[in-house]
N, C-alpha and C. Protein backbone atom coordinates (compact mmCIF):
# COMPACT_ATOMS: atom_id res chain seq x y z
N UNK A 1 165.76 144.50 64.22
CA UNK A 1 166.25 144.44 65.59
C UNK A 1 167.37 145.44 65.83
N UNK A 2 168.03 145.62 64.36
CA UNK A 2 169.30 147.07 64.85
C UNK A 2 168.66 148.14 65.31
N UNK A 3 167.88 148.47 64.64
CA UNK A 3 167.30 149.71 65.00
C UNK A 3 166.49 149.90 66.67
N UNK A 4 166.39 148.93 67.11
CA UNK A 4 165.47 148.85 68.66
C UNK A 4 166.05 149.52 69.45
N UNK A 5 165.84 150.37 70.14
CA UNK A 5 166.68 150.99 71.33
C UNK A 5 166.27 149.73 72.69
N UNK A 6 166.90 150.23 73.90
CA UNK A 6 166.64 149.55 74.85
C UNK A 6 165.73 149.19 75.65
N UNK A 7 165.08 150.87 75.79
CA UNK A 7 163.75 151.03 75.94
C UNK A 7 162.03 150.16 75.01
N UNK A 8 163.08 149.45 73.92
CA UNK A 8 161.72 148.56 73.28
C UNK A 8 161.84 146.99 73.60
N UNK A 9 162.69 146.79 73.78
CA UNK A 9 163.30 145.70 74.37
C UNK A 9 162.19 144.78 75.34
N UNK A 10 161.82 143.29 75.28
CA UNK A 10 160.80 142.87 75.75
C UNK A 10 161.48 141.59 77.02
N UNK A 11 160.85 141.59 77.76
CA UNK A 11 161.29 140.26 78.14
C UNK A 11 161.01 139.38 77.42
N UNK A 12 162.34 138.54 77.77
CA UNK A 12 161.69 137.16 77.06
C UNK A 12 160.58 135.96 77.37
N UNK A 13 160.19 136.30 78.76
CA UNK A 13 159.23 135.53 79.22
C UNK A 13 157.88 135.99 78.67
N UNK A 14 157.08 134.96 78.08
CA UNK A 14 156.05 135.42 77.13
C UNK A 14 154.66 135.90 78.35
N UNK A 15 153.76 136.70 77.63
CA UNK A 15 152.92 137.77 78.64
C UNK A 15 151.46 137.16 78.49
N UNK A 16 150.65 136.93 79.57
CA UNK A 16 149.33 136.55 78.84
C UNK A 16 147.71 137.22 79.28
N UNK A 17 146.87 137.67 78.74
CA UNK A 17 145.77 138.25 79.56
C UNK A 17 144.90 136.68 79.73
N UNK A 18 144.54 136.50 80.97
CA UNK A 18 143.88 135.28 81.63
C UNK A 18 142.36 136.09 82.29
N UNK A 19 141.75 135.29 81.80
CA UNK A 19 139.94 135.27 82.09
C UNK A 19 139.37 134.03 83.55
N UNK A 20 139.64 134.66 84.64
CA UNK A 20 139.25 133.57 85.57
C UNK A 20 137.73 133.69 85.93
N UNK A 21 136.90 132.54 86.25
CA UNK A 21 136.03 132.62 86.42
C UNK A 21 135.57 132.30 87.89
N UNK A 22 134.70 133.79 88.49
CA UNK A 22 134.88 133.57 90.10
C UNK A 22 133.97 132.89 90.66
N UNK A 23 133.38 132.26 89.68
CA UNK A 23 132.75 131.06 90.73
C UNK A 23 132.99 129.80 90.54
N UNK A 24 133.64 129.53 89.48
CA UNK A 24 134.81 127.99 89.34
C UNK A 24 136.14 127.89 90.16
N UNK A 25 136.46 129.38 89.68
CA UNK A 25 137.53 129.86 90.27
C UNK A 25 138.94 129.33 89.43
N UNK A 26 138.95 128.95 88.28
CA UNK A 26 139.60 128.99 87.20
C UNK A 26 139.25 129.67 85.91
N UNK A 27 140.59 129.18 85.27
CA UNK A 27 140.90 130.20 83.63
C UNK A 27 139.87 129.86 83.13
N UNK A 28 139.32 130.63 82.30
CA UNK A 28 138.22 130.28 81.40
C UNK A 28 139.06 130.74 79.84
N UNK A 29 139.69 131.68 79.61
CA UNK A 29 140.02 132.09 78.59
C UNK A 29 141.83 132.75 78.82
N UNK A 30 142.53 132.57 78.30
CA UNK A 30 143.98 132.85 77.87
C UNK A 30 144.60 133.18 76.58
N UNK A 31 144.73 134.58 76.50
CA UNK A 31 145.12 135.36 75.07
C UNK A 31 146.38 135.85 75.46
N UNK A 32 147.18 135.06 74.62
CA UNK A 32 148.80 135.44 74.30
C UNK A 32 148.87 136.78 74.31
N UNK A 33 149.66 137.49 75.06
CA UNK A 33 149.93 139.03 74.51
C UNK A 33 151.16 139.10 73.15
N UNK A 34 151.57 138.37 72.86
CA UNK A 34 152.86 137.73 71.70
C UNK A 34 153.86 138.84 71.98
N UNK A 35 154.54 139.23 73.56
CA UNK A 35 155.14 140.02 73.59
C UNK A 35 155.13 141.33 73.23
N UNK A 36 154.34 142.21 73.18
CA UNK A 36 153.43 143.55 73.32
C UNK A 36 153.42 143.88 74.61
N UNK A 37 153.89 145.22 74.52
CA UNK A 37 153.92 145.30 76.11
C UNK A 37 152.89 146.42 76.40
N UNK A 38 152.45 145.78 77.75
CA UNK A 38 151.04 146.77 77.89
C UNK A 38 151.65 148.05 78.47
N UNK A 39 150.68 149.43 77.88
CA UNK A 39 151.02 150.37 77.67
C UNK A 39 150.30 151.04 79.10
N UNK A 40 148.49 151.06 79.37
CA UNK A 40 147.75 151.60 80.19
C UNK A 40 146.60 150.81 80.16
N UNK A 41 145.61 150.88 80.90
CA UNK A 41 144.02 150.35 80.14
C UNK A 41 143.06 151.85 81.23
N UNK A 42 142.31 151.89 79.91
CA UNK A 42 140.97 153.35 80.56
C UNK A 42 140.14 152.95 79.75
N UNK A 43 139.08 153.65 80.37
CA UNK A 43 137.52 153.31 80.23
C UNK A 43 137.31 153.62 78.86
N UNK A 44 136.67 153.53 78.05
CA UNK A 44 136.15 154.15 76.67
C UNK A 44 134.66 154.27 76.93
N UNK A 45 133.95 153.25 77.59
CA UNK A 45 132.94 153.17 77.86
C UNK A 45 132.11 152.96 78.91
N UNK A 46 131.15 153.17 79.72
CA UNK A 46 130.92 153.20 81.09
C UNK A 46 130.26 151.82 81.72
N UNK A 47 130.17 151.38 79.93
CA UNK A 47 129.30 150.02 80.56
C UNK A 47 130.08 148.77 80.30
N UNK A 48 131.07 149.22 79.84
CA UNK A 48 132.07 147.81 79.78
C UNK A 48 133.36 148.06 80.36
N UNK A 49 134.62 147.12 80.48
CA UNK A 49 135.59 147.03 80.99
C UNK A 49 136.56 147.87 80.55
N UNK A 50 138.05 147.89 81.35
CA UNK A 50 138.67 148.81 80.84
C UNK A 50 139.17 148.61 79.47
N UNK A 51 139.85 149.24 78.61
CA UNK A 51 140.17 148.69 77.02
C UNK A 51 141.67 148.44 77.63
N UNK A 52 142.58 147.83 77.03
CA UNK A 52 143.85 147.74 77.50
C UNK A 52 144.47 147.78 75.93
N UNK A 53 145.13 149.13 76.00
CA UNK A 53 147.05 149.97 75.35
C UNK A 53 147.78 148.47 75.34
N UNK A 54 148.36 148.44 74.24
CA UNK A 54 148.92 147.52 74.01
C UNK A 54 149.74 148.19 73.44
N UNK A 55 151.23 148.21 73.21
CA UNK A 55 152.66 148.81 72.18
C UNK A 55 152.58 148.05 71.31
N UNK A 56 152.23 148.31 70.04
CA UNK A 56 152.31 147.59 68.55
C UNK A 56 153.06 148.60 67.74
N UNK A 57 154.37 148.31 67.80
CA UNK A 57 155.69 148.95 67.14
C UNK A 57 156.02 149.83 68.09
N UNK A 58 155.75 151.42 67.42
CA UNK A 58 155.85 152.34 67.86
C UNK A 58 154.33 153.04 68.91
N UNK A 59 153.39 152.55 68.09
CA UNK A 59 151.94 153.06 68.37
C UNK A 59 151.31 151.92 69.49
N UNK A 60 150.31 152.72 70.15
CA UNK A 60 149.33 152.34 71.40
C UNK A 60 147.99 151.50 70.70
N UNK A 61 147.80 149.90 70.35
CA UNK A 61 146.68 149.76 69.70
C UNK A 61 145.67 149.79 70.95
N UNK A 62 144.61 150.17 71.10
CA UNK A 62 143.25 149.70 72.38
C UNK A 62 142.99 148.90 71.50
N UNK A 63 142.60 147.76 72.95
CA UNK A 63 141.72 146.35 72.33
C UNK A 63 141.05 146.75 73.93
N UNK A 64 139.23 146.52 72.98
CA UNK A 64 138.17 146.26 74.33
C UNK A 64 137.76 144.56 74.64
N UNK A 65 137.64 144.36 75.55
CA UNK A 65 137.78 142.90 75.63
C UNK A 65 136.02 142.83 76.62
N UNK A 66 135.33 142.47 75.64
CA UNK A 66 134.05 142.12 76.02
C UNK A 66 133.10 140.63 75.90
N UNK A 67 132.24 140.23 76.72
CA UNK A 67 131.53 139.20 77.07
C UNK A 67 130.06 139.58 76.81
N UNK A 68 129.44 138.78 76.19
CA UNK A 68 128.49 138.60 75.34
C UNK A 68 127.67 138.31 76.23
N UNK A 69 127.83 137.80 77.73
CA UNK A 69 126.66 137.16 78.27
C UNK A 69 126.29 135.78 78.29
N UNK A 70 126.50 135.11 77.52
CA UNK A 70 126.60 133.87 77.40
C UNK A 70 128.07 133.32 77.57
N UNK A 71 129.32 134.06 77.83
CA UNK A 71 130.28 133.13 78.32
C UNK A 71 131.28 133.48 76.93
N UNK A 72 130.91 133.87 76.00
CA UNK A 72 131.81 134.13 75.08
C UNK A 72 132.90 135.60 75.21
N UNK A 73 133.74 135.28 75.00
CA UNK A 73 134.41 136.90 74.68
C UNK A 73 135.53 136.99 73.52
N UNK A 74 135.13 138.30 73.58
CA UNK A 74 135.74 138.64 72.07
C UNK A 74 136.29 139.96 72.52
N UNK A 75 137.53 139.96 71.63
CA UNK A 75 138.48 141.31 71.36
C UNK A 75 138.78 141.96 70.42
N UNK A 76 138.07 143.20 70.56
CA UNK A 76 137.79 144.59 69.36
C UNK A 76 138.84 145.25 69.42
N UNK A 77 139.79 145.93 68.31
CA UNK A 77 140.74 146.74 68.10
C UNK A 77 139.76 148.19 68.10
N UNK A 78 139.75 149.32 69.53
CA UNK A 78 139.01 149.82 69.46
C UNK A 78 139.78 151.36 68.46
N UNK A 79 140.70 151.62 68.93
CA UNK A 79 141.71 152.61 68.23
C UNK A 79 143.24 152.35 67.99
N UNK A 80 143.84 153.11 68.19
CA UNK A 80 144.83 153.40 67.86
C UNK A 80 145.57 155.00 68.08
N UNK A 81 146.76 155.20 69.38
CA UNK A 81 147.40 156.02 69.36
C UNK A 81 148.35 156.20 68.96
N UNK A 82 149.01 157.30 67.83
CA UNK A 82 149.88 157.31 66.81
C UNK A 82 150.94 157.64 67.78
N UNK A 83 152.26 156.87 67.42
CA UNK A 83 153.36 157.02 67.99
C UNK A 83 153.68 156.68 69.63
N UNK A 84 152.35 156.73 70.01
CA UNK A 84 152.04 156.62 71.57
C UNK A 84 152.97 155.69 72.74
N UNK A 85 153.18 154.48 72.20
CA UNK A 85 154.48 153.54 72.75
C UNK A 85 155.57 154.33 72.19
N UNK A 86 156.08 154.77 71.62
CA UNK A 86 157.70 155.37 71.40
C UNK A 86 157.84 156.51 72.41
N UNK A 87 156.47 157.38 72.40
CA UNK A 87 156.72 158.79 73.26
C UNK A 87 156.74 158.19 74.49
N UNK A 88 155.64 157.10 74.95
CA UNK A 88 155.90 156.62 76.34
C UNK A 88 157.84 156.21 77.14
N UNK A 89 157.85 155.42 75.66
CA UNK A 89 159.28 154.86 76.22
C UNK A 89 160.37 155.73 76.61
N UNK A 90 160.41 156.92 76.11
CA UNK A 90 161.32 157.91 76.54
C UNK A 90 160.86 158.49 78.02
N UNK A 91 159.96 158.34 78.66
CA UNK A 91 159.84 158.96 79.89
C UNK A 91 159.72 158.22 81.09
N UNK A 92 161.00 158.21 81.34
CA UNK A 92 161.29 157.45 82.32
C UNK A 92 160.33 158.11 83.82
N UNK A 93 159.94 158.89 84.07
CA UNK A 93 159.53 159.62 85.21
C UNK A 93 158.11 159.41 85.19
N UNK A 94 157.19 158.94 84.18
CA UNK A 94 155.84 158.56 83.97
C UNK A 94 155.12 157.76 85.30
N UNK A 95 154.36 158.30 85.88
CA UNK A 95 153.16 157.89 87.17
C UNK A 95 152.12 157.50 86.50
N UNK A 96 151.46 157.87 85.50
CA UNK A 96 150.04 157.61 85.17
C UNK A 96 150.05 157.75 83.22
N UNK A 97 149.24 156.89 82.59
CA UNK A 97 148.96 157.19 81.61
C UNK A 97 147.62 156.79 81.43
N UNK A 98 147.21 157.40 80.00
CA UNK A 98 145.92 156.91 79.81
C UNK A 98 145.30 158.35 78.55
N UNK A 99 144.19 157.72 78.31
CA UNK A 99 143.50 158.66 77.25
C UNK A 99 142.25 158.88 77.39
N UNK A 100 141.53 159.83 75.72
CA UNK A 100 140.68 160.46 76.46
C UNK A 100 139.25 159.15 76.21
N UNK A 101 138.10 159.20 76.05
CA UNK A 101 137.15 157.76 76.02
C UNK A 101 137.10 158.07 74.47
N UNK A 102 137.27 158.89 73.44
CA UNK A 102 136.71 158.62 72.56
C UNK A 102 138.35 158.64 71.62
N UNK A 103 139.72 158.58 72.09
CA UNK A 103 140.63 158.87 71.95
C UNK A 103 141.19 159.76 70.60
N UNK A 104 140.76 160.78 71.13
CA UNK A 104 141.37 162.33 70.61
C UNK A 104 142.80 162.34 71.21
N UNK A 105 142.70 161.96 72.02
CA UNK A 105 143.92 162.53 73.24
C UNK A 105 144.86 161.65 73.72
N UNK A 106 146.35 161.49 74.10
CA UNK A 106 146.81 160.53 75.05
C UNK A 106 147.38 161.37 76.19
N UNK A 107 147.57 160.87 77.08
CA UNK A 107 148.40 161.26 78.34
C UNK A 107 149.31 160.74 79.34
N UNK A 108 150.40 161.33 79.63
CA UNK A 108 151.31 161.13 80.49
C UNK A 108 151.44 161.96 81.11
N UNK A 109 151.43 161.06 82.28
CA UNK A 109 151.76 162.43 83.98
C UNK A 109 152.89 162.28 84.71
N UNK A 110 154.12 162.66 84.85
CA UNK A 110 154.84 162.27 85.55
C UNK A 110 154.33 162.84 87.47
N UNK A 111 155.29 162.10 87.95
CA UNK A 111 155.24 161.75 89.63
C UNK A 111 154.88 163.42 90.17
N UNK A 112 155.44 164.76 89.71
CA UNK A 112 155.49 165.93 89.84
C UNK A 112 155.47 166.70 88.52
N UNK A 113 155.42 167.67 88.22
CA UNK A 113 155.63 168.70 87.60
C UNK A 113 155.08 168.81 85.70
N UNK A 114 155.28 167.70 85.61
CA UNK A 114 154.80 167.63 83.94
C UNK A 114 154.03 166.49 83.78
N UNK A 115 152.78 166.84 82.81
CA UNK A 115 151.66 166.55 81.89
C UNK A 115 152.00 166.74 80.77
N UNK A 116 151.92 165.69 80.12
CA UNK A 116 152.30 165.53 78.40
C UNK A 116 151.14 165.41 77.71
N UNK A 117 150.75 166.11 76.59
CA UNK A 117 148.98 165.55 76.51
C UNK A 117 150.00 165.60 74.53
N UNK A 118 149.20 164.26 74.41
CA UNK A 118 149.21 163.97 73.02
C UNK A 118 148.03 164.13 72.19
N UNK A 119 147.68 165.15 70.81
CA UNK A 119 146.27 165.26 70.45
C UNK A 119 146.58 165.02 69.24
N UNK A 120 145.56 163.43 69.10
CA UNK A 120 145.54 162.84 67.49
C UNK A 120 145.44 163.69 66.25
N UNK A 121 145.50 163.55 65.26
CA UNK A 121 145.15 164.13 64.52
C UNK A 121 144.08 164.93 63.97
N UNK A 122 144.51 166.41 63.83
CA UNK A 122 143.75 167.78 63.16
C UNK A 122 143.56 167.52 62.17
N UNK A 123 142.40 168.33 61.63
CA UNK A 123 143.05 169.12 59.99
C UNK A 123 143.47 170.48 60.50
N UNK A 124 144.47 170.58 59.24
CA UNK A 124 144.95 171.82 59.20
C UNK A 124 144.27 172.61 58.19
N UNK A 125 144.22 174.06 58.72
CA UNK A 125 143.42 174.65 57.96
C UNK A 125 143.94 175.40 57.25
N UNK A 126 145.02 175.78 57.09
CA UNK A 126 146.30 176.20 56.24
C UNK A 126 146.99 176.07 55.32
N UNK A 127 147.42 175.84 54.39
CA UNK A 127 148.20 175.41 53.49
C UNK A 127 149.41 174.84 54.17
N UNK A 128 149.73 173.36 54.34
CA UNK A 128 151.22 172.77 55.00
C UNK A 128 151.45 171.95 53.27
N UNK A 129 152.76 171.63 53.90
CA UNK A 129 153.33 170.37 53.01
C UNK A 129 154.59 170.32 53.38
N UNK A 130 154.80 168.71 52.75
CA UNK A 130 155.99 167.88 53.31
C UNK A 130 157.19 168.49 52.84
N UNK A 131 158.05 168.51 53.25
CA UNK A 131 159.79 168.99 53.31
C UNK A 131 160.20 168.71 52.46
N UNK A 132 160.10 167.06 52.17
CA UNK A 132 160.95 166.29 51.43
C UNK A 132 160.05 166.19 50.13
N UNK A 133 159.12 165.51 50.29
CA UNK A 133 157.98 165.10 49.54
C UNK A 133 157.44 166.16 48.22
N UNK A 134 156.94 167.47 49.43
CA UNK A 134 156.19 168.68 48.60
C UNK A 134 154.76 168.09 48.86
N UNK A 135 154.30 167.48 48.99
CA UNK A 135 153.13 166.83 49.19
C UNK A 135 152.30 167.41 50.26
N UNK A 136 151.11 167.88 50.03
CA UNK A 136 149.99 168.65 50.90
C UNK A 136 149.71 167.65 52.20
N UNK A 137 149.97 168.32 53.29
CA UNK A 137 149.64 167.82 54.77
C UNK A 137 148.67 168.18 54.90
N UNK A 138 147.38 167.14 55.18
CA UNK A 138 146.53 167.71 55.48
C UNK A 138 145.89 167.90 56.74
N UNK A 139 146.71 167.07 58.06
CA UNK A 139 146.46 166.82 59.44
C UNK A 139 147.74 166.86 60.00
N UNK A 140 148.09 167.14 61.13
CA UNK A 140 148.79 166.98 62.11
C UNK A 140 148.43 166.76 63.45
N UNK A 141 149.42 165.66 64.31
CA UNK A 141 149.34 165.77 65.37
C UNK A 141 150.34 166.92 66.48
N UNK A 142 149.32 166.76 67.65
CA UNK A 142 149.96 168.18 68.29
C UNK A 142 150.18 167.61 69.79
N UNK A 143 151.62 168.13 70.41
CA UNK A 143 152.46 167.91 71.71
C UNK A 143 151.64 169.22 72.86
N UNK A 144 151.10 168.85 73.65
CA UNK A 144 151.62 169.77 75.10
C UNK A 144 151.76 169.56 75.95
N UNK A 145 152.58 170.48 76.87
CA UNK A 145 153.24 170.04 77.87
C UNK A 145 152.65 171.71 78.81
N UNK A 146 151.98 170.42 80.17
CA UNK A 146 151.59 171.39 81.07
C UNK A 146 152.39 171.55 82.32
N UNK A 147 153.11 172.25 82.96
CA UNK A 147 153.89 172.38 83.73
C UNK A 147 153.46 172.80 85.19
N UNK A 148 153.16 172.28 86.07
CA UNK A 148 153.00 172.41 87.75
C UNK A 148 153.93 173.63 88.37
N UNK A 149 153.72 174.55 88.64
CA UNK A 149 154.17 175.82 89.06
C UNK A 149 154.37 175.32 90.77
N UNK A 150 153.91 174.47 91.55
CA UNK A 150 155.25 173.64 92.88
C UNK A 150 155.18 172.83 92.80
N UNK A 151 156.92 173.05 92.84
CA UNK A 151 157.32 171.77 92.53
C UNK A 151 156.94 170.49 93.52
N UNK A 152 156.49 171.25 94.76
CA UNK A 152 156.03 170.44 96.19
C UNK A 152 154.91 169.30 95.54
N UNK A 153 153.99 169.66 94.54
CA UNK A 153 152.95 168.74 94.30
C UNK A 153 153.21 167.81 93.87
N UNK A 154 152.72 166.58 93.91
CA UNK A 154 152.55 165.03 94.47
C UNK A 154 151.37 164.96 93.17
N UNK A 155 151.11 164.16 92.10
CA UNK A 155 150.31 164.09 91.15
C UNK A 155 149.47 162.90 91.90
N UNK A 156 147.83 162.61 92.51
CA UNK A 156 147.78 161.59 93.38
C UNK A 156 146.57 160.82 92.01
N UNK A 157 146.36 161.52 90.96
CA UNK A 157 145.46 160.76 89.96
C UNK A 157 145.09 161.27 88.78
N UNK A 158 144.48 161.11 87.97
CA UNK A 158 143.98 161.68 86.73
C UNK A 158 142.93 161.16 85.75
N UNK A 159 141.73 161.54 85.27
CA UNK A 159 141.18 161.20 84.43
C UNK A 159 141.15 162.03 83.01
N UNK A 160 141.20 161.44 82.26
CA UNK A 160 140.91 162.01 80.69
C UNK A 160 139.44 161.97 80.19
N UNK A 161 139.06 162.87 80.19
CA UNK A 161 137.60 162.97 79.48
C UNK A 161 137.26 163.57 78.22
N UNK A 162 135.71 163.31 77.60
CA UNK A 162 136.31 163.80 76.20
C UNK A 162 137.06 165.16 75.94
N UNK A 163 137.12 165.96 76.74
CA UNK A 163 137.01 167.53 76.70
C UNK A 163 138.62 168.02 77.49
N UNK A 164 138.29 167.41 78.78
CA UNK A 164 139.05 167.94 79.73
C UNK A 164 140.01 166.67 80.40
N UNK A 165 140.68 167.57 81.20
CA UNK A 165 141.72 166.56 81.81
C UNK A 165 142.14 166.65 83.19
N UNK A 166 141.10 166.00 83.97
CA UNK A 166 141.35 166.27 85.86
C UNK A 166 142.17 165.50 86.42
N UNK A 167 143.64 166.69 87.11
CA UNK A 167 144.59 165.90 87.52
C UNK A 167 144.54 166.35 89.29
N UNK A 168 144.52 165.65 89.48
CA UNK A 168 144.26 165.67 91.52
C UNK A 168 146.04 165.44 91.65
N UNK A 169 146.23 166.56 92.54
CA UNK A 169 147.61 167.11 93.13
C UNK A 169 147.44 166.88 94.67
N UNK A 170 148.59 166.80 95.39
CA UNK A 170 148.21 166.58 96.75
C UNK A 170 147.78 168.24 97.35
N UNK A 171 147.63 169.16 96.64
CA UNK A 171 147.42 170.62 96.79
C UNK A 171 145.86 171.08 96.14
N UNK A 172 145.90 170.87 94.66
CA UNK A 172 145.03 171.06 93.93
C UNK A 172 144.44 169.99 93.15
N UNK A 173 142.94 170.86 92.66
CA UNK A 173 142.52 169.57 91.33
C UNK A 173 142.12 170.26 90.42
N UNK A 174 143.02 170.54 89.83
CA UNK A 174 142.99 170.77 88.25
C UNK A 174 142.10 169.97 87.17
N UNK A 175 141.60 170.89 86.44
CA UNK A 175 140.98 170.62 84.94
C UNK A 175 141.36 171.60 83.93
N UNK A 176 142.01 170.57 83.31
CA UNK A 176 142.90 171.30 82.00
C UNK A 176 141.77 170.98 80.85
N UNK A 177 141.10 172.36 80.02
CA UNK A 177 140.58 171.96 78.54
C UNK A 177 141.70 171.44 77.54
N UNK A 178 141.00 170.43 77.12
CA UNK A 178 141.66 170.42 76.03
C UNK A 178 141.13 170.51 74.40
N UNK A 179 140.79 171.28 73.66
CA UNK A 179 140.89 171.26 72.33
C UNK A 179 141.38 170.41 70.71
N UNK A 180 140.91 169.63 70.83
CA UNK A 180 141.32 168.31 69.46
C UNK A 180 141.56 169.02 68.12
């Protein structure tokens, strides 16, 4: 708990994802979030629901939360974005997040001017190694930051796809490649 900055800090009122059913018109299902704070939820897949970012420590776990058809549901740990809740918590100016469907990628958009794109882990094709360690790196993850040339633009949405990244401006609509 020393180490927590403020920014990790949870309420204390406990969080819950609730399953209502619209033609009873009650809960059918109630899963504790155990204080995890939700991060984003995006599609992974076209035929099921959104996955919902959850902050587990520092990192973004996806859980897809699917129904069998018969009334059952169950929740899959679909990935995992490295570091993804810590980088979020520092940006206070964040409008939109979310990733790419097969998550290579994370993203943050602030209200104007900056796109943060987070890309999971490479191999490197180089010879790296650790500082401390000496120990051969064999992947890294990689930061960019795309910058809006006016400042006038208004960020009004964004999707992450496997490839690319379409951000609708109140001016333009951009598609940024992105490279894993």
């Amino acid at each position: 708990m020393q180490q927590l900055e403020e920014c990790d800090s949870m309420a204390s009122e406990d969080k819950a994802l609730v399953r209502i059913d619209g033609e009873l018109h009650c809960s059918t299902h109630h899963m504790n979030l155990g204080g995890h704070q939700c991060l984003f939820s995006a599609s992974l897949s076209p035929t099921q629901c959104p996955a919902l970012c959850l902050r587990h420590d520092v990192d973004g776990a996806l859980l897809q939360i699917d129904e069998d058809g018969t009334g059952e549901v169950s929740v899959k740990h679909e990935g995992t974005l490295q570091a993804f809740g810590y980088v979020q918590a520092s940006k206070a100016q964040r409008k939109f997040s979310t990733c790419a469907p097969d998550m290579s990628y994370g993203v943050i958009c602030e209200s104007s001017r900056h796109v943060f794109l987070y890309v999971q882990s490479s191999r490197v094709t180089s010879e790296l190694r650790h500082r401390v360690t000496g120990r051969r790196v064999p992947s890294v993850s990689k930061q960019y930051v795309v910058t809006l040339t006016d400042n006038a633009e208004v960020v009004l949405g964004v999707i992450a796809a496997r490839a690319c990244l379409y951000l609708l401006t109140s001016v333009h609509l951009y598609m940024i490649k992105v490279e894993s």
